[in-house]
N, C-alpha and C. Protein backbone atom coordinates (compact mmCIF):
# COMPACT_ATOMS: atom_id res chain seq x y z
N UNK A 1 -0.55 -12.26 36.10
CA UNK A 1 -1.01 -11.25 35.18
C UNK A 1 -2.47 -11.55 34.82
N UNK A 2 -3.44 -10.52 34.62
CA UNK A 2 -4.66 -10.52 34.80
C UNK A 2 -5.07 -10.83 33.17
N UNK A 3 -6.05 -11.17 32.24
CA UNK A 3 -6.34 -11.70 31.42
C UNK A 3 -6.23 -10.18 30.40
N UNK A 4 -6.93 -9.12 31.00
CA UNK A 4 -6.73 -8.17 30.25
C UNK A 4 -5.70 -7.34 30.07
N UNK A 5 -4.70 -7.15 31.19
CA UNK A 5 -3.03 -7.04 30.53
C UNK A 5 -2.99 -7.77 30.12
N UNK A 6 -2.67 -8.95 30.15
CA UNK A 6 -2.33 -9.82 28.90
C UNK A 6 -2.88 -9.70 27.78
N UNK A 7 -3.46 -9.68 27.34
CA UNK A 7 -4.48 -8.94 25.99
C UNK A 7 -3.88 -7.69 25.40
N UNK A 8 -3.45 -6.85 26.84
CA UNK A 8 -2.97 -5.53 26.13
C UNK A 8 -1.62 -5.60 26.02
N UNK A 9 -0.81 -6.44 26.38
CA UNK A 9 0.65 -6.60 25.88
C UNK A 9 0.58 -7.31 24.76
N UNK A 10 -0.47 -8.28 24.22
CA UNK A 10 -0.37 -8.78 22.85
C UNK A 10 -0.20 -7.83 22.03
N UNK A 11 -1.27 -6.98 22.43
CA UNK A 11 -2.08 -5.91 21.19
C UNK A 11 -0.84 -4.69 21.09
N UNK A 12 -0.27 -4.67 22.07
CA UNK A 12 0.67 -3.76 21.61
C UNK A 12 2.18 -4.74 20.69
N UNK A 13 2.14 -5.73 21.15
CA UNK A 13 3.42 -6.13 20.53
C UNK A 13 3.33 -6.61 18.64
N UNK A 14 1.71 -6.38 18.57
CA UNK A 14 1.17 -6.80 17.32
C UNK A 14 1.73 -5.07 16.86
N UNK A 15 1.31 -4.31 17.00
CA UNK A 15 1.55 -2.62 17.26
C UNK A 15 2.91 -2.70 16.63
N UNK A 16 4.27 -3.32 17.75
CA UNK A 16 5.22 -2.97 17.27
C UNK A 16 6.22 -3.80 16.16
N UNK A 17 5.48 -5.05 16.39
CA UNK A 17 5.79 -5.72 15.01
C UNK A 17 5.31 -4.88 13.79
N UNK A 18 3.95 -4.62 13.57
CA UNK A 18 3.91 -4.40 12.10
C UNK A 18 4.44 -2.96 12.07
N UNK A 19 5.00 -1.66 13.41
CA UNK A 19 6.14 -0.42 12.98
C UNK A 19 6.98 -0.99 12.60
N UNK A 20 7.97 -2.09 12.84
CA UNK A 20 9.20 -2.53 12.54
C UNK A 20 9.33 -2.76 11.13
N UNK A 21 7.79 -3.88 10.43
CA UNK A 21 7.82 -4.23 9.23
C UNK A 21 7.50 -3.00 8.39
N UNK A 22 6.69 -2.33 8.57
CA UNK A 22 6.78 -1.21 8.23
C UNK A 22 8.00 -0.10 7.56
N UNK A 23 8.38 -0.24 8.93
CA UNK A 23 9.65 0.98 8.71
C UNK A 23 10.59 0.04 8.11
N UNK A 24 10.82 -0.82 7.76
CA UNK A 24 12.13 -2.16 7.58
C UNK A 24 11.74 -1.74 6.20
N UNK A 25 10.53 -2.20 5.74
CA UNK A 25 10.13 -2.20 3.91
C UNK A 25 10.23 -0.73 3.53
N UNK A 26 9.47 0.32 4.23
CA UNK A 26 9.88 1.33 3.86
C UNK A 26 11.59 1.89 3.68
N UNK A 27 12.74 1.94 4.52
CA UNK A 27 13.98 1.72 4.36
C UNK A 27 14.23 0.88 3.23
N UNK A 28 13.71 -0.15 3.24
CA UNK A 28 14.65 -0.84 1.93
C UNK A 28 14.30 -0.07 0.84
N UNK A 29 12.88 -0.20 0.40
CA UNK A 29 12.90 0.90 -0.64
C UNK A 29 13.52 2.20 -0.93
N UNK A 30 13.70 2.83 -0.15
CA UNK A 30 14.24 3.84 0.38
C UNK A 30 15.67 3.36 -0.41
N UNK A 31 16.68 2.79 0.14
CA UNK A 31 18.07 1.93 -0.14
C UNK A 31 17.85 1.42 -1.69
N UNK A 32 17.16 0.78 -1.95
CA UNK A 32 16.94 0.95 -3.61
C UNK A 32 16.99 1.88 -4.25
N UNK A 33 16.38 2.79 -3.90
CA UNK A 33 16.11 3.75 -4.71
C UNK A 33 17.71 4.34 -4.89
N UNK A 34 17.82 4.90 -3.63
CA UNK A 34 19.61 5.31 -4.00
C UNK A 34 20.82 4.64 -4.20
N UNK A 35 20.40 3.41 -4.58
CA UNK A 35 21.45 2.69 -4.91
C UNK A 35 21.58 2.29 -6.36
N UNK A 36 20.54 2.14 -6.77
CA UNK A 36 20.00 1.44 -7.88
C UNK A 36 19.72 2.45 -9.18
N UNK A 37 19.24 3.57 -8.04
CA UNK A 37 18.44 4.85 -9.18
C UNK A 37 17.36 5.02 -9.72
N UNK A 38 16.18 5.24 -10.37
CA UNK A 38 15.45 4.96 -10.55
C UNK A 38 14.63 4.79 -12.09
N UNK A 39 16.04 4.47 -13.08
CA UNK A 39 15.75 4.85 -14.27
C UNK A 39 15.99 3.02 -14.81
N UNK A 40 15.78 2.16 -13.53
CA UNK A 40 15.46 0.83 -14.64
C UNK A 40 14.01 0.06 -14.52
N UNK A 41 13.61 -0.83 -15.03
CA UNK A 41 12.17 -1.30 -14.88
C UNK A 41 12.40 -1.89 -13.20
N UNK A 42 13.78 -3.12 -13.43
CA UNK A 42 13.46 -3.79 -12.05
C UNK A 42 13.24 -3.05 -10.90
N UNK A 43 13.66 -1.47 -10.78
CA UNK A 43 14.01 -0.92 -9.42
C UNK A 43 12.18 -1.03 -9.43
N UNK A 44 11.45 -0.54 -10.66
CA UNK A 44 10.24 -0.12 -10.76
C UNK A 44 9.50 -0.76 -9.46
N UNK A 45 9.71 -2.31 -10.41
CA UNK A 45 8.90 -3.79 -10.05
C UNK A 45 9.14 -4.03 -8.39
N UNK A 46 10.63 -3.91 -8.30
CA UNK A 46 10.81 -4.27 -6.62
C UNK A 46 10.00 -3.08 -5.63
N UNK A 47 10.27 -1.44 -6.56
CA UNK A 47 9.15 -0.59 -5.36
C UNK A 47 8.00 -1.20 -5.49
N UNK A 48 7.69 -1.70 -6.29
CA UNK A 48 5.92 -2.31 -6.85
C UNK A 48 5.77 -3.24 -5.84
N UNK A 49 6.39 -4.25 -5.70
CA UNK A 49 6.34 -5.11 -4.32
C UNK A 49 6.41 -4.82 -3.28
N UNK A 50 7.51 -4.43 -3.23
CA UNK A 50 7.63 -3.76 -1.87
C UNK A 50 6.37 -2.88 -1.01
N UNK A 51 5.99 -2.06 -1.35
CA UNK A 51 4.78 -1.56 -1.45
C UNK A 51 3.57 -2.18 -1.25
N UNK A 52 3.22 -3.44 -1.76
CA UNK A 52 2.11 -4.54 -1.32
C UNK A 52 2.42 -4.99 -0.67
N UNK A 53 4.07 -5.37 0.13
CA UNK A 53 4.14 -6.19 0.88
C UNK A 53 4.03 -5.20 2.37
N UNK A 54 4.44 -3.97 1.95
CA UNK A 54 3.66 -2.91 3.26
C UNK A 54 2.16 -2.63 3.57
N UNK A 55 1.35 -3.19 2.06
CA UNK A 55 -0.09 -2.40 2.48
C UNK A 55 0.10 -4.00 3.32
N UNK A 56 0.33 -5.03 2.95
CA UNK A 56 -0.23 -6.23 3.39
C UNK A 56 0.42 -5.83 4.88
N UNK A 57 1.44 -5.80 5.04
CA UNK A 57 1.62 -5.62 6.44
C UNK A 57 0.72 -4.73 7.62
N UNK A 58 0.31 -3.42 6.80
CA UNK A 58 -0.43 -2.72 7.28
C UNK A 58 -1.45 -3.21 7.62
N UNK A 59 -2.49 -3.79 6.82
CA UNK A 59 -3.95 -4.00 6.44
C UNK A 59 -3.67 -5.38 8.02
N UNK A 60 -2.38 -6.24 7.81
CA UNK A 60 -2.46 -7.15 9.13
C UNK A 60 -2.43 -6.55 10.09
N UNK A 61 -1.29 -5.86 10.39
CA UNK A 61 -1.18 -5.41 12.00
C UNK A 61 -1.77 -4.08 12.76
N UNK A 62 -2.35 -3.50 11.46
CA UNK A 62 -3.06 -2.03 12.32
C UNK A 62 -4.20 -2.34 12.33
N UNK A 63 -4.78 -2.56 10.53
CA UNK A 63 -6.10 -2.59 10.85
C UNK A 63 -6.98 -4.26 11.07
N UNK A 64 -6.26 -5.27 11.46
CA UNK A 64 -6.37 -6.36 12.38
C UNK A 64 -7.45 -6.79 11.21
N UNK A 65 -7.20 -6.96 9.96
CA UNK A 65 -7.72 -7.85 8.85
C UNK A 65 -6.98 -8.90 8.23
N UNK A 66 -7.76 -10.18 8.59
CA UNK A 66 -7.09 -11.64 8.95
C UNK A 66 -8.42 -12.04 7.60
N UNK A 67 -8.36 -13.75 8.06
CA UNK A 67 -9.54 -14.28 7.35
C UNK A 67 -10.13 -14.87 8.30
N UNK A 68 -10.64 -14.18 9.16
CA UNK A 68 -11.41 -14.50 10.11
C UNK A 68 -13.20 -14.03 9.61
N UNK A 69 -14.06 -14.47 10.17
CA UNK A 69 -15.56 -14.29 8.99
C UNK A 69 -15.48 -12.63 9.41
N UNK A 70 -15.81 -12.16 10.24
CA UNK A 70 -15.89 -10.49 10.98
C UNK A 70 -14.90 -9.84 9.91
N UNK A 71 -13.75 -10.07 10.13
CA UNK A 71 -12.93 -9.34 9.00
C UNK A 71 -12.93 -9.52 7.81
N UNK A 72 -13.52 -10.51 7.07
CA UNK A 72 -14.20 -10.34 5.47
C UNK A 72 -14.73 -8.96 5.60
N UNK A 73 -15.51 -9.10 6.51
CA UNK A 73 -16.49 -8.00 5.76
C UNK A 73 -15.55 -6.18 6.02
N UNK A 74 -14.74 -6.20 6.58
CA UNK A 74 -14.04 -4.59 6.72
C UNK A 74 -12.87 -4.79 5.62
N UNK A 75 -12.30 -6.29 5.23
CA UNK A 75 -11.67 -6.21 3.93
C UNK A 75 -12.20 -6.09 2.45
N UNK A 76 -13.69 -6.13 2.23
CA UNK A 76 -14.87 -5.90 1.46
C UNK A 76 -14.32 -4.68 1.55
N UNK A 77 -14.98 -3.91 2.40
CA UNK A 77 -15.23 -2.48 2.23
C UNK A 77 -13.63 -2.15 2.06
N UNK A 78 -12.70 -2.53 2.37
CA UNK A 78 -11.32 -1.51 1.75
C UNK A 78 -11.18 -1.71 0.82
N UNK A 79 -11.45 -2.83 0.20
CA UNK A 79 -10.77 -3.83 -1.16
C UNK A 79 -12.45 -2.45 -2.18
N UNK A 80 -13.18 -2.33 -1.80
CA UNK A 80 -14.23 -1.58 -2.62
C UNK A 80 -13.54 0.12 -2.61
N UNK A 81 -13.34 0.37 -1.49
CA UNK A 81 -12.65 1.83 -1.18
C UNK A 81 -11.49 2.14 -2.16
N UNK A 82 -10.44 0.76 -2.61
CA UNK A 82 -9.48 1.16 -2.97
C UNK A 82 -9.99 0.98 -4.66
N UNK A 83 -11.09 -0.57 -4.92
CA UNK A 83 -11.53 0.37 -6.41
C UNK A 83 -11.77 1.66 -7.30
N UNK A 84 -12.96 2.18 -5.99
CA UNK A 84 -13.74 3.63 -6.47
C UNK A 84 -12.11 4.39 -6.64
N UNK A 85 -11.04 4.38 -5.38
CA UNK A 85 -10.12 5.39 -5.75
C UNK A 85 -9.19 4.94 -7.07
N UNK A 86 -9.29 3.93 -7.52
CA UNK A 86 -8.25 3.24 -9.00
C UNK A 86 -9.33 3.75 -9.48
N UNK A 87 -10.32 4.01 -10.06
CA UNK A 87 -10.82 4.43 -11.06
C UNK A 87 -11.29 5.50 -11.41
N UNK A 88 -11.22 6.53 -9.96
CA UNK A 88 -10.96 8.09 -9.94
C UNK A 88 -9.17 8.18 -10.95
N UNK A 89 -8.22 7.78 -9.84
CA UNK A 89 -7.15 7.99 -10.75
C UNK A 89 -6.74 7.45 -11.62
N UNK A 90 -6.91 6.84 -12.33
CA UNK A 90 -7.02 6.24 -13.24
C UNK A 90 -7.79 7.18 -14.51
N UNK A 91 -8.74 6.97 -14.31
CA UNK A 91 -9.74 7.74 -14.94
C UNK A 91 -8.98 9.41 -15.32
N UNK A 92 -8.71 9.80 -14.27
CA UNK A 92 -8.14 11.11 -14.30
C UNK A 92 -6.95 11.44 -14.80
N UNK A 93 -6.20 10.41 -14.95
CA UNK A 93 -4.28 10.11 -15.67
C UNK A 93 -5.16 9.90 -17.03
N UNK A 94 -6.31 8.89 -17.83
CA UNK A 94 -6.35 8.76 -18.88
C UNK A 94 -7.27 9.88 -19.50
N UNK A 95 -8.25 10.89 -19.04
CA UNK A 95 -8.53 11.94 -19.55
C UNK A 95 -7.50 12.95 -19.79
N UNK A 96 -6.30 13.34 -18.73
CA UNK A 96 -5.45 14.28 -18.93
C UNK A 96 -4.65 13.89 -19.71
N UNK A 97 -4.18 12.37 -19.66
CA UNK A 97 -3.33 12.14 -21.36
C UNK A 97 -4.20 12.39 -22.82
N UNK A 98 -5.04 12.03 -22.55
CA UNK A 98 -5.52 12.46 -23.88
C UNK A 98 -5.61 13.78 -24.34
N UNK A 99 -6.12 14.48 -22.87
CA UNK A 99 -6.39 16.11 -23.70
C UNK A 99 -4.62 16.51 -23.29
N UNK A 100 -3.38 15.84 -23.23
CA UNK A 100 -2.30 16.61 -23.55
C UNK A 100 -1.87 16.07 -24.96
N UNK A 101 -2.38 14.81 -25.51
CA UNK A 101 -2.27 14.22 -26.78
C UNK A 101 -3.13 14.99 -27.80
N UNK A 102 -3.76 15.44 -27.43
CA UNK A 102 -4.84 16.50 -28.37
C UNK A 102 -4.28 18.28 -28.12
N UNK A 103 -3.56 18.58 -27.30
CA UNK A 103 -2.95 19.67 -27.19
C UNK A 103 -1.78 19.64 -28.18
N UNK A 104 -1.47 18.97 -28.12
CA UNK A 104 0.06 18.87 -29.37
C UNK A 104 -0.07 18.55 -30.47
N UNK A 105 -0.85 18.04 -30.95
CA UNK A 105 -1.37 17.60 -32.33
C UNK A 105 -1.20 18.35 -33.17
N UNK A 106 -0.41 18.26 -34.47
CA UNK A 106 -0.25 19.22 -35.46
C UNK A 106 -1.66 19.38 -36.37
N UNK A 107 -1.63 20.83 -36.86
CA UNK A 107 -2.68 20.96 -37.51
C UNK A 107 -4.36 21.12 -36.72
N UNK A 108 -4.25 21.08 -35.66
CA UNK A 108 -5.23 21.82 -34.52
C UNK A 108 -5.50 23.00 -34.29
């Protein structure tokens, strides 16, 4: 086998590891949810994990961000990407609570 199939059977089996982890975490959550329901904190906390433990899976096997020096710098820029968007929504959940806390207010 020539150096570059070999390369491309890695790269795909990296591929189908992180669909598996993927779809595995997604299912379980999934299975929580209807088992559990979704009206206690823990179910909350375990989707809460669960969930990081998919971006983390993601962020490894698709978009091939390790701690290697090259990939600092494309985990910079997501780790900045995903600020600006926490503080769009964010921002946007705490203006609309307020003006629905100022909509109900007696005597307005």
């Amino acid at each position: 086998m020539d150096k570059r199939s070999e390369m491309h059977r890695r790269e795909r089996r990296r591929y189908v590891i992180g669909y598996g982890g993927s779809l595995l975490l997604t299912l379980t959550v999934f299975a929580i949810a209807y088992w559990f329901g979704i009206e206690t904190k823990g179910v909350y906390l375990a989707i809460g994990l669960l969930g990081l433990a998919q971006l983390i899976v993601q962020l490894v096997y698709f978009l091939h961000i390790d701690r290697r020096r090259s990939s600092r710098e494309d985990l910079d820029l997501v780790l900045f990407s995903t600020l600006v968007l926490l503080i769009i929504i964010l921002g946007t959940v705490w203006i609309l609570g307020n003006l629905a806390t100022r909509m109900h207010m007696p005597g307005m």
